[in-house]
Protein backbone atom coordinates (compact mmCIF):
# COMPACT_ATOMS: atom_id res chain seq x y z
CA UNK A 1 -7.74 -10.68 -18.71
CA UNK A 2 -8.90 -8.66 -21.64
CA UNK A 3 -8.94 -5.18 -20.61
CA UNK A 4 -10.64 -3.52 -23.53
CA UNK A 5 -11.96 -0.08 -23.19
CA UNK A 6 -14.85 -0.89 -21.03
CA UNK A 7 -13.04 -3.18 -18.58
CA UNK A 8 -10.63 -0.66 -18.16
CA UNK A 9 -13.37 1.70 -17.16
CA UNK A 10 -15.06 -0.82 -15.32
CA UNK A 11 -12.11 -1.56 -12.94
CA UNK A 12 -10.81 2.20 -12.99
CA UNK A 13 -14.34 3.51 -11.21
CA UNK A 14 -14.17 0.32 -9.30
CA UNK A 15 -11.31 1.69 -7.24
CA UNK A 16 -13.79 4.48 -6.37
CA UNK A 17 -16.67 3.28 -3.94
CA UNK A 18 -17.30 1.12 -1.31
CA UNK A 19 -16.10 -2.16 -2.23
CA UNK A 20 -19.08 -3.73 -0.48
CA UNK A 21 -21.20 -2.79 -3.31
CA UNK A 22 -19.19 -5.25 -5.73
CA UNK A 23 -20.90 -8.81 -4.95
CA UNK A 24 -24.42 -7.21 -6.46
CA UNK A 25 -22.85 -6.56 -9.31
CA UNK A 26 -22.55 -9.86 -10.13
CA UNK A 27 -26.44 -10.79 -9.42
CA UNK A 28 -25.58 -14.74 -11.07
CA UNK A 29 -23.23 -15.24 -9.30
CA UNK A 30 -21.64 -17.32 -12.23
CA UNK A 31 -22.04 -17.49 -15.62
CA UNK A 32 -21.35 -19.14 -18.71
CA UNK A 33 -20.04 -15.77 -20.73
CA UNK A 34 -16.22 -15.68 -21.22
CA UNK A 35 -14.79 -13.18 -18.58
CA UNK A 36 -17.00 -13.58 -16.00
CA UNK A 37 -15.20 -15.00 -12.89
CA UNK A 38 -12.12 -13.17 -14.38
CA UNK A 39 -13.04 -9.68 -13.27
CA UNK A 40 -15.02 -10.92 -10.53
CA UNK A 41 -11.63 -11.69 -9.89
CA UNK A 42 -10.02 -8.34 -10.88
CA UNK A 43 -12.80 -6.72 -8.65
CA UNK A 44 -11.33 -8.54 -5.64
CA UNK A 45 -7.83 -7.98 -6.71
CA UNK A 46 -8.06 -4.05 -6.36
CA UNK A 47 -6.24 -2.33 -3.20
CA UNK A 48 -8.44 -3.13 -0.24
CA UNK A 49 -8.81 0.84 0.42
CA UNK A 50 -12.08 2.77 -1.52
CA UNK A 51 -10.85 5.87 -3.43
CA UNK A 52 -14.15 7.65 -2.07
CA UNK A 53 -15.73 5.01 0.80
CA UNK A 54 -18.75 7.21 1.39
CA UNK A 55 -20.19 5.88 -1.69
CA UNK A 56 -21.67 2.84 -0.90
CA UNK A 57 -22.98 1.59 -4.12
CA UNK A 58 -21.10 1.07 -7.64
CA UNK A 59 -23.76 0.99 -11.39
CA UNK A 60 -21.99 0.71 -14.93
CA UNK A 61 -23.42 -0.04 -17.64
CA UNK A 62 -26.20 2.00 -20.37
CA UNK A 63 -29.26 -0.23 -20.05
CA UNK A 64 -31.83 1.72 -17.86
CA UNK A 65 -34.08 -0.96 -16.96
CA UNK A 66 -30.93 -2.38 -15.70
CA UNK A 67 -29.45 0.94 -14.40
CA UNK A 68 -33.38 1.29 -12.86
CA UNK A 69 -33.43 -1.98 -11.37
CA UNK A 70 -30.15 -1.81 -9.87
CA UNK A 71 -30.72 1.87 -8.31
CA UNK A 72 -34.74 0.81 -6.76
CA UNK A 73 -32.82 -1.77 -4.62
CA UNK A 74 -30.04 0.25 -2.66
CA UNK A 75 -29.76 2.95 -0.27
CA UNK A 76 -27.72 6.20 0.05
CA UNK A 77 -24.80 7.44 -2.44
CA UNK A 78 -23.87 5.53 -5.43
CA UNK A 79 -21.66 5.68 -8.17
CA UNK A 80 -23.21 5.57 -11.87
CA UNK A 81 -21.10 5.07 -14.59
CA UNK A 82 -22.67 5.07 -18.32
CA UNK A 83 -21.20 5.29 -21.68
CA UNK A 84 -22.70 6.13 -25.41
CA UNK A 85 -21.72 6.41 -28.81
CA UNK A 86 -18.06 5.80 -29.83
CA UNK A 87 -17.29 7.98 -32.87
CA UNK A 88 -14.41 6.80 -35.16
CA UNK A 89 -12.86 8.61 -38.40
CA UNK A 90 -9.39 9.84 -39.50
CA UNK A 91 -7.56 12.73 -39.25
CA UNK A 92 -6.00 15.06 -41.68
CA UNK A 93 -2.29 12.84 -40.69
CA UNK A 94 -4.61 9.43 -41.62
CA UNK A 95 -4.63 8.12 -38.08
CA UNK A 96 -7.62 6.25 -36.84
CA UNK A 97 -9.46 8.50 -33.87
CA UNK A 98 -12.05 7.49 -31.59
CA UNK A 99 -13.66 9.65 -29.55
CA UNK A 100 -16.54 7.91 -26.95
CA UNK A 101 -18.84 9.72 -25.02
CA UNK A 102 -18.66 9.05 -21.15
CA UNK A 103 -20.61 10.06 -18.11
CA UNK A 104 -20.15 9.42 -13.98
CA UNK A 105 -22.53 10.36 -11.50
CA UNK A 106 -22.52 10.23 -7.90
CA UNK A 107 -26.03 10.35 -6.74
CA UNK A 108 -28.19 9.79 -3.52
CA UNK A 109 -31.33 7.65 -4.02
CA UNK A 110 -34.25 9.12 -1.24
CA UNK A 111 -36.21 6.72 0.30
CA UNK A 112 -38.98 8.94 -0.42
CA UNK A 113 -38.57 11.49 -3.54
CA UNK A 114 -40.51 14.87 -2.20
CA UNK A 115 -39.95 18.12 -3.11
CA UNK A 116 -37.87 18.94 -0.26
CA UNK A 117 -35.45 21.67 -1.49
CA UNK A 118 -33.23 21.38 1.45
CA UNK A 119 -32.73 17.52 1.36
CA UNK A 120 -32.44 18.00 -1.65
CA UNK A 121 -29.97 20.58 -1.34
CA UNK A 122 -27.72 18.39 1.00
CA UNK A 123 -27.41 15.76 -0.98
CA UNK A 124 -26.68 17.41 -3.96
CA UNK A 125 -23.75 19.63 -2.33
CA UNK A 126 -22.73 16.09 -1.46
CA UNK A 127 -22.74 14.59 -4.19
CA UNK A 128 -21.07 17.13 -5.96
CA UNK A 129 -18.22 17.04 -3.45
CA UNK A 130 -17.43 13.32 -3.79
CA UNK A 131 -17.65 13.55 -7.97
CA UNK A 132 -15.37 16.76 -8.18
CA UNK A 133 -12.92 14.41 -5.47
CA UNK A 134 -13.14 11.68 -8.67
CA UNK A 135 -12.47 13.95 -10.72
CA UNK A 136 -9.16 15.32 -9.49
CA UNK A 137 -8.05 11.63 -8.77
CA UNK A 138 -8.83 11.38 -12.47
CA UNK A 139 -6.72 14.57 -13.69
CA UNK A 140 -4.07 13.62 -11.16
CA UNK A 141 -3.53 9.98 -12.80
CA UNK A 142 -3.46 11.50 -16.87
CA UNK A 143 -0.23 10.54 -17.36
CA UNK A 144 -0.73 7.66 -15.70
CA UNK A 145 -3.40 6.13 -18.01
CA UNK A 146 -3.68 7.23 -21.77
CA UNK A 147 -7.49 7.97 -21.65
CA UNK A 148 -7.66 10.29 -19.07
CA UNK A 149 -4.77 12.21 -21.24
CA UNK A 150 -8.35 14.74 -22.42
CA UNK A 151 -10.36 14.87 -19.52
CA UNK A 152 -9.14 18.18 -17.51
CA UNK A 153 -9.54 19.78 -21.36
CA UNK A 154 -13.00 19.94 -21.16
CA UNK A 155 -15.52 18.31 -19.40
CA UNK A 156 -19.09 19.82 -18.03
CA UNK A 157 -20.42 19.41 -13.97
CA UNK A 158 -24.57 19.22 -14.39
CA UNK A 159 -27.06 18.52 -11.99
CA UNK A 160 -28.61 15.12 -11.57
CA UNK A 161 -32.33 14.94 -10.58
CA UNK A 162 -33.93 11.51 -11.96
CA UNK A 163 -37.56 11.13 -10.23
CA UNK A 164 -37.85 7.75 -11.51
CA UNK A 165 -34.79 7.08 -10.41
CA UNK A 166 -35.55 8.81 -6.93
CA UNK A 167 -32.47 10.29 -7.23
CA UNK A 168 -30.17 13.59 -7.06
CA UNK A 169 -26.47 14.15 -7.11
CA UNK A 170 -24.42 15.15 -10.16
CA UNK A 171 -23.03 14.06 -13.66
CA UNK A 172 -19.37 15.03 -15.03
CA UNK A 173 -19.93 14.24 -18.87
CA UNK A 174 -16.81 13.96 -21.21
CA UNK A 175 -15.35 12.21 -23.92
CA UNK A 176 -12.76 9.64 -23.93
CA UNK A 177 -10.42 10.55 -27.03
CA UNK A 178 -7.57 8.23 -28.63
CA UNK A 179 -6.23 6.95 -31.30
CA UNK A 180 -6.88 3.42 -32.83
CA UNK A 181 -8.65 2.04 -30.06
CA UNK A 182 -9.89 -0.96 -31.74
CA UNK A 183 -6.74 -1.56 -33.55
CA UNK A 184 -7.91 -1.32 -37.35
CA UNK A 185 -4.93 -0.14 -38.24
CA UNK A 186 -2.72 -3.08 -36.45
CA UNK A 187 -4.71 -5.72 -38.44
């Protein structure tokens, strides 16, 4: 299986939540796009154990309508993992860098978004609990896996609180930074 940049992220967060939540993710159930029953496959593959089993629900991907659509039909914690820009240049020794922007969130979607304080103030002390436990598992397994080498370096904990989302919980936001990921210099 390929296991490009985003696949490997994919499957890494994978290991995370619930693995009940993985047969939504594939909504098709098959398709006709290269890859598809592949990492279905590599979903089912992973160890039978969640990383963080309180989390009960598993979103990746940068398309809010998606993202929105995904979130409006579960209940209770879930994990959110989005990516952005991927910046690519040279450095002063002429190697390719790459440096992409990267977010996680563990979040709890309220049946009913009020302006409860203290549910609100639960859920975020939970959700902040189970993201700083990803976290470690992620600083833990650096040498492990190349792009996590930058992660502990720096890296920013902010509040989650998307009303249209009817969600709260918390974001770690960091960039993924490496050399020649796309391989323009192997070509």
């Amino acid at each position: 299986m390929n296991t490009s940049l985003l696949i490997e992220l994919f499957l890494y967060f994978a290991r995370f939540p619930n693995h009940d939540a993985f047969s939504a993710l594939f909504n098709k159930g098959r398709s006709n796009i290269d890859g598809y029953e592949d990492l279905s496959a590599a979903l089912l593959a992973l160890p039978n154990e969640p990383l963080v089993p309180e989390i009960g629900n598993y979103v990746f991907g940068p398309n809010f309508d998606a993202v929105s659509s995904r979130v409006n039909n579960i209940n209770g914690y879930y994990l959110f993992v989005d990516y952005g820009e991927i910046e690519c240049g040279t450095d002063n020794s002429n190697r390719m860098t790459d440096s992409a922007r990267l977010a996680i969130t563990v979040a709890y979607r309220l049946k009913e978004f009020s302006g409860d304080l203290m549910e609100q103030l639960l859920v975020s002390d939970q959700s902040l609990s189970y993201l700083v436990a990803i976290r470690n598992r992620m600083i833990a397994e650096q040498r492990e896996r190349c792009w996590l080498k930058d992660v502990s370096r720096s890296h920013t904990l902010t509040p989650f609180i998307a009303r249209e989302l009817s969600s709260v919980g918390w974001t770690m936001l960091f960039n993924r930074d490496g050399y020649d990921t796309f391989g323009a210099k192997r070509k």
